[in-house]
N, C-alpha and C. Protein backbone atom coordinates (compact mmCIF):
# COMPACT_ATOMS: atom_id res chain seq x y z
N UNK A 1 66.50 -56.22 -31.42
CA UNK A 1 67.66 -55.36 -31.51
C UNK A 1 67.24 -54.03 -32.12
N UNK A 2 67.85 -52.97 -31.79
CA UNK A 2 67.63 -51.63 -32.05
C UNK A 2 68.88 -51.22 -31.98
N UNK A 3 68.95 -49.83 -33.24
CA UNK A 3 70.43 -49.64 -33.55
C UNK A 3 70.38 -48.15 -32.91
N UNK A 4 71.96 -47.56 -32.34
CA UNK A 4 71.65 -46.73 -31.34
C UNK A 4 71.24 -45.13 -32.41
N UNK A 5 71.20 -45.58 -33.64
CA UNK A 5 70.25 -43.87 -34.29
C UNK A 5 68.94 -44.24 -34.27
N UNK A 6 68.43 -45.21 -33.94
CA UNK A 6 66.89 -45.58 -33.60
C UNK A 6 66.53 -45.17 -32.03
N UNK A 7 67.67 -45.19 -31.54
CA UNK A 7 67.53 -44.85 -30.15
C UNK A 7 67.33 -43.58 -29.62
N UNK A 8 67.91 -42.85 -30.88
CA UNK A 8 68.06 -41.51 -30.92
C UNK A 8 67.03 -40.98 -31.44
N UNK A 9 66.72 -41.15 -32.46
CA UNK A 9 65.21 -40.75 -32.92
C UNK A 9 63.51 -41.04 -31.96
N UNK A 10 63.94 -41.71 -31.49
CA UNK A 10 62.75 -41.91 -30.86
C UNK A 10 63.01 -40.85 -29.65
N UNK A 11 64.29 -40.53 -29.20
CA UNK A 11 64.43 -39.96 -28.33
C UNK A 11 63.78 -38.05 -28.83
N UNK A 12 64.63 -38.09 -29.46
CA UNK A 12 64.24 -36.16 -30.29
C UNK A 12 62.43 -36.76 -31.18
N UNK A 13 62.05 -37.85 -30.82
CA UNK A 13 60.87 -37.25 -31.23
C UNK A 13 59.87 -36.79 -29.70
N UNK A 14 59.87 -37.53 -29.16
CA UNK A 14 59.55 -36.96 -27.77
C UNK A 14 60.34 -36.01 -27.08
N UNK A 15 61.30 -35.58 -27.46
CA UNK A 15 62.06 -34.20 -27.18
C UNK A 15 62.45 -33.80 -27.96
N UNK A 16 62.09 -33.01 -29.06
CA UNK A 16 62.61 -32.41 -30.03
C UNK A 16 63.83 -31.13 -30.08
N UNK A 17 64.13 -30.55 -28.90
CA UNK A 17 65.06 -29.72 -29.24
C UNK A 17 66.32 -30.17 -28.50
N UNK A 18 66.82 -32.11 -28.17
CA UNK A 18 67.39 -32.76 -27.45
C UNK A 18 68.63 -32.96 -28.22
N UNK A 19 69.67 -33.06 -27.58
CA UNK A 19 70.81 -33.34 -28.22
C UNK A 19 71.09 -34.73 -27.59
N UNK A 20 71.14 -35.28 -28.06
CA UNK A 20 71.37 -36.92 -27.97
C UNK A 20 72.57 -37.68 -28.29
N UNK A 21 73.72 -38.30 -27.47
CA UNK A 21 74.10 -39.38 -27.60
C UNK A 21 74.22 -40.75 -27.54
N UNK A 22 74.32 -41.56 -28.14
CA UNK A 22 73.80 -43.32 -27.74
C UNK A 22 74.96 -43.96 -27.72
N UNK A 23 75.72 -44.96 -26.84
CA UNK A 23 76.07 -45.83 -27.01
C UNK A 23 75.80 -46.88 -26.74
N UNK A 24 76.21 -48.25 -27.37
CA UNK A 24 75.95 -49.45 -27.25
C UNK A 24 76.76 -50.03 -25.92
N UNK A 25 76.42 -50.53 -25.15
CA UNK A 25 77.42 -51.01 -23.83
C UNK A 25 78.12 -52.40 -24.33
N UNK A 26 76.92 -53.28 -24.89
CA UNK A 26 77.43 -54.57 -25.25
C UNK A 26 77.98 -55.12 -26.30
N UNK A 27 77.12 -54.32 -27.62
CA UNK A 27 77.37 -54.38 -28.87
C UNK A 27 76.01 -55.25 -29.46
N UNK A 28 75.78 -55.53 -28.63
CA UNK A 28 74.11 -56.68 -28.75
C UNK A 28 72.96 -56.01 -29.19
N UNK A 29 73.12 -54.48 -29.37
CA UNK A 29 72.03 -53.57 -29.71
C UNK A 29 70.47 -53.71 -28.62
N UNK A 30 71.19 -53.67 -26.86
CA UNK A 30 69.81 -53.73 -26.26
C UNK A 30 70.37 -52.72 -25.27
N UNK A 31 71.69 -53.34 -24.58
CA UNK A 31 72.21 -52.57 -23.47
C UNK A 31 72.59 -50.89 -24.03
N UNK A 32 72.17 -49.87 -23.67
CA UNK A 32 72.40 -48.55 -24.22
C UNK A 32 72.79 -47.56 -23.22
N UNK A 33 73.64 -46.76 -22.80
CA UNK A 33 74.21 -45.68 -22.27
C UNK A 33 73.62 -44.03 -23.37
N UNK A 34 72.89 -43.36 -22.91
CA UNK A 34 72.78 -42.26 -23.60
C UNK A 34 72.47 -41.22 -22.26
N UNK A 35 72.88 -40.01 -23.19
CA UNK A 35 73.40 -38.79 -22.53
C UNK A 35 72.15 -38.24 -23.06
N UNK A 36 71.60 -37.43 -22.60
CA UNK A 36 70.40 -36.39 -23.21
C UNK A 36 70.72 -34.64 -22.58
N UNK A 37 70.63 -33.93 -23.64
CA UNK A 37 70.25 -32.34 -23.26
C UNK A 37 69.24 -31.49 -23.28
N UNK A 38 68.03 -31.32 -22.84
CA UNK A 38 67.59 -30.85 -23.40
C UNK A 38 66.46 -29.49 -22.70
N UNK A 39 66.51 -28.25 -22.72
CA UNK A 39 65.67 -27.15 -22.16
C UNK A 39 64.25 -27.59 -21.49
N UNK A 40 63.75 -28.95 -21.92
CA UNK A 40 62.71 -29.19 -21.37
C UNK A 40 62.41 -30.22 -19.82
N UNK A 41 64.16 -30.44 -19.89
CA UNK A 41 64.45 -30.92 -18.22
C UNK A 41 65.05 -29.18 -16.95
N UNK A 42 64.83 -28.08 -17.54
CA UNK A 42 64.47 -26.89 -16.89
C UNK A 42 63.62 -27.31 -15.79
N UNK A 43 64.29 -27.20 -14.38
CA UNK A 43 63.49 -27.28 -13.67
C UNK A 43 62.71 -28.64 -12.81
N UNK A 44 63.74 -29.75 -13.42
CA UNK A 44 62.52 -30.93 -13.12
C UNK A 44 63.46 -31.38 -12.67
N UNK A 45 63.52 -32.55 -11.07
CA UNK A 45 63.97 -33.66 -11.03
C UNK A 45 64.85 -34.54 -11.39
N UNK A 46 65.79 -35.25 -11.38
CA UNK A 46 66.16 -36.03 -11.83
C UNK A 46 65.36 -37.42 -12.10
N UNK A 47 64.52 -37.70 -11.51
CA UNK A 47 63.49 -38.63 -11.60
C UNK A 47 62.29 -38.08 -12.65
N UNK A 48 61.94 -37.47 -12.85
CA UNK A 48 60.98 -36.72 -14.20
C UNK A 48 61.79 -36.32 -15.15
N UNK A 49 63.36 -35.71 -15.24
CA UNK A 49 64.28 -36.29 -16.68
C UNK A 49 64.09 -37.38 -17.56
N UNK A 50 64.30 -38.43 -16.18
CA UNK A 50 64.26 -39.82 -16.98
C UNK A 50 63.02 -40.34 -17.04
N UNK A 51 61.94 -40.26 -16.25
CA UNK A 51 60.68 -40.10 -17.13
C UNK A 51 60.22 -39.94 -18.31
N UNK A 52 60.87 -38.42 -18.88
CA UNK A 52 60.43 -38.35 -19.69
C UNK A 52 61.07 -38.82 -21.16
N UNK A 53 62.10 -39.31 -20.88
CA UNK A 53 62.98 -40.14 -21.63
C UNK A 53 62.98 -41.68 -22.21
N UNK A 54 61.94 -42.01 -20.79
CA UNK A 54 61.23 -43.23 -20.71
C UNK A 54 60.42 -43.38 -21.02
N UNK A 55 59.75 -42.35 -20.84
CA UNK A 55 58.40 -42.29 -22.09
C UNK A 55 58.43 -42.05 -23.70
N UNK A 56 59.94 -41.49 -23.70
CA UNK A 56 59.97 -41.47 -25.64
C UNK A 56 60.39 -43.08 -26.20
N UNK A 57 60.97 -43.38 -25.59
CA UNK A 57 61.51 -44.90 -25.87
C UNK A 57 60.52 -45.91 -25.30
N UNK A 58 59.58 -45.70 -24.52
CA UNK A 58 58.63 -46.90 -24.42
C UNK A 58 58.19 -48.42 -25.03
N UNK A 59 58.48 -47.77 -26.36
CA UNK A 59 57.78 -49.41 -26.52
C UNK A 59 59.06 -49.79 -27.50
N UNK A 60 59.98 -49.45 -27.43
CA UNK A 60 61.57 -50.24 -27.59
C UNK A 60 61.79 -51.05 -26.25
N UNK A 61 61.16 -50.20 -24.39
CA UNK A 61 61.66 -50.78 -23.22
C UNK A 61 60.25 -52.02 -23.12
N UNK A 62 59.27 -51.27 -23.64
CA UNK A 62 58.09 -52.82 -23.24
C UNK A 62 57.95 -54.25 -23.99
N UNK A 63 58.70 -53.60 -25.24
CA UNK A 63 58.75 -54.97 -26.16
C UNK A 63 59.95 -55.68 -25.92
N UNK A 64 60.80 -55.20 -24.85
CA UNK A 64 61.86 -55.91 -24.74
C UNK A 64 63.28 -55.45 -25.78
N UNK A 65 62.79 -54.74 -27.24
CA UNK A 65 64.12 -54.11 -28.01
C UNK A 65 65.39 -53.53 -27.32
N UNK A 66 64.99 -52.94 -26.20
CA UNK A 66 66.04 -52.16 -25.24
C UNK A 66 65.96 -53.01 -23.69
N UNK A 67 66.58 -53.54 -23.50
CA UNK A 67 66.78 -54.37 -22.22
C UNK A 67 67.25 -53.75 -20.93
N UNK A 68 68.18 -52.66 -21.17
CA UNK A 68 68.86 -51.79 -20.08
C UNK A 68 69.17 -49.93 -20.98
N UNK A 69 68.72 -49.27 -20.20
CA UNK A 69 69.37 -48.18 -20.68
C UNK A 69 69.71 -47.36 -19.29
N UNK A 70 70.61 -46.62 -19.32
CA UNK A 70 71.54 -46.00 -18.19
C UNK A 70 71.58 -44.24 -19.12
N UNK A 71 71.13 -43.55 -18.12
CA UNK A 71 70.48 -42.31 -18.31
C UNK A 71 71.49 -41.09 -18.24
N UNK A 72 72.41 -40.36 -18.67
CA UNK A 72 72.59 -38.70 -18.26
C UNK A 72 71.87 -37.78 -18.78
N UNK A 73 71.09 -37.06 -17.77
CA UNK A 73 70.37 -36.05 -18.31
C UNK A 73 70.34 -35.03 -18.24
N UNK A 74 70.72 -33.63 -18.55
CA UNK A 74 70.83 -32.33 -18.26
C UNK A 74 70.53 -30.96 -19.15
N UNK A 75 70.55 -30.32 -18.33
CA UNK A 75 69.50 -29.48 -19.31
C UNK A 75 71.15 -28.16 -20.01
N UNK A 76 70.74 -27.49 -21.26
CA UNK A 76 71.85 -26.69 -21.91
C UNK A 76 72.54 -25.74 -20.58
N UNK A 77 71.53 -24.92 -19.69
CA UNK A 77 72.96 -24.43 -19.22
C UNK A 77 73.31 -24.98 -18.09
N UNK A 78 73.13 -26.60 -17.37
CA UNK A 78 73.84 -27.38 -16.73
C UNK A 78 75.37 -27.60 -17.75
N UNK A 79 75.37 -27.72 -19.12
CA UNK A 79 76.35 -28.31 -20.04
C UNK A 79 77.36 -26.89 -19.66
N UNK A 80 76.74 -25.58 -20.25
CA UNK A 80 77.29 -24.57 -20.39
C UNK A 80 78.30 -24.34 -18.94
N UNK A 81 77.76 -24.36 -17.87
CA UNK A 81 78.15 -24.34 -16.69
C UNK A 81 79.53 -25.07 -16.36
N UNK A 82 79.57 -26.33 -16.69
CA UNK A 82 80.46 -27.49 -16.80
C UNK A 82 81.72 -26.83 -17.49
N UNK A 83 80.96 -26.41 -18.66
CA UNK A 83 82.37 -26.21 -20.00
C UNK A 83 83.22 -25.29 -18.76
């Protein structure tokens, strides 16, 4: 089990200027819904977003701590755009 500000930290350490939300889907502390923002998805994919998202949380997803996570990813002026 992993609690979703662990989820978050691991996240802004592999993206540090990321604005991060986590929620729990199940309450079981595995299933996670998080939103990510961050200037360093400029330009990339939607498939290399979550790459690289997948690579900050890695070994929460290989050890099994995180069982499912479900991805939004966008960069600040995708957000800005929206508002």
């Amino acid at each position: 089990m992993i609690s979703p500000d662990q989820v978050e930290a691991m996240i802004k350490a592999g993206l540090p200027d990321a604005e991060v939300a986590v929620q729990d889907l199940t309450g079981g502390g595995d299933h996670y819904q998080v939103a990510v923002v961050s200037g360093a998805f400029e330009g990339l994919s939607l498939v290399k977003r979550h790459q690289l998202v997948y690579k900050a949380v890695n070994s929460a997803m290989s050890s099994e701590a995180i069982h499912a996570l479900s991805l939004e990813t966008n960069t600040p002026s995708e957000v800005a755009a929206a508002s």
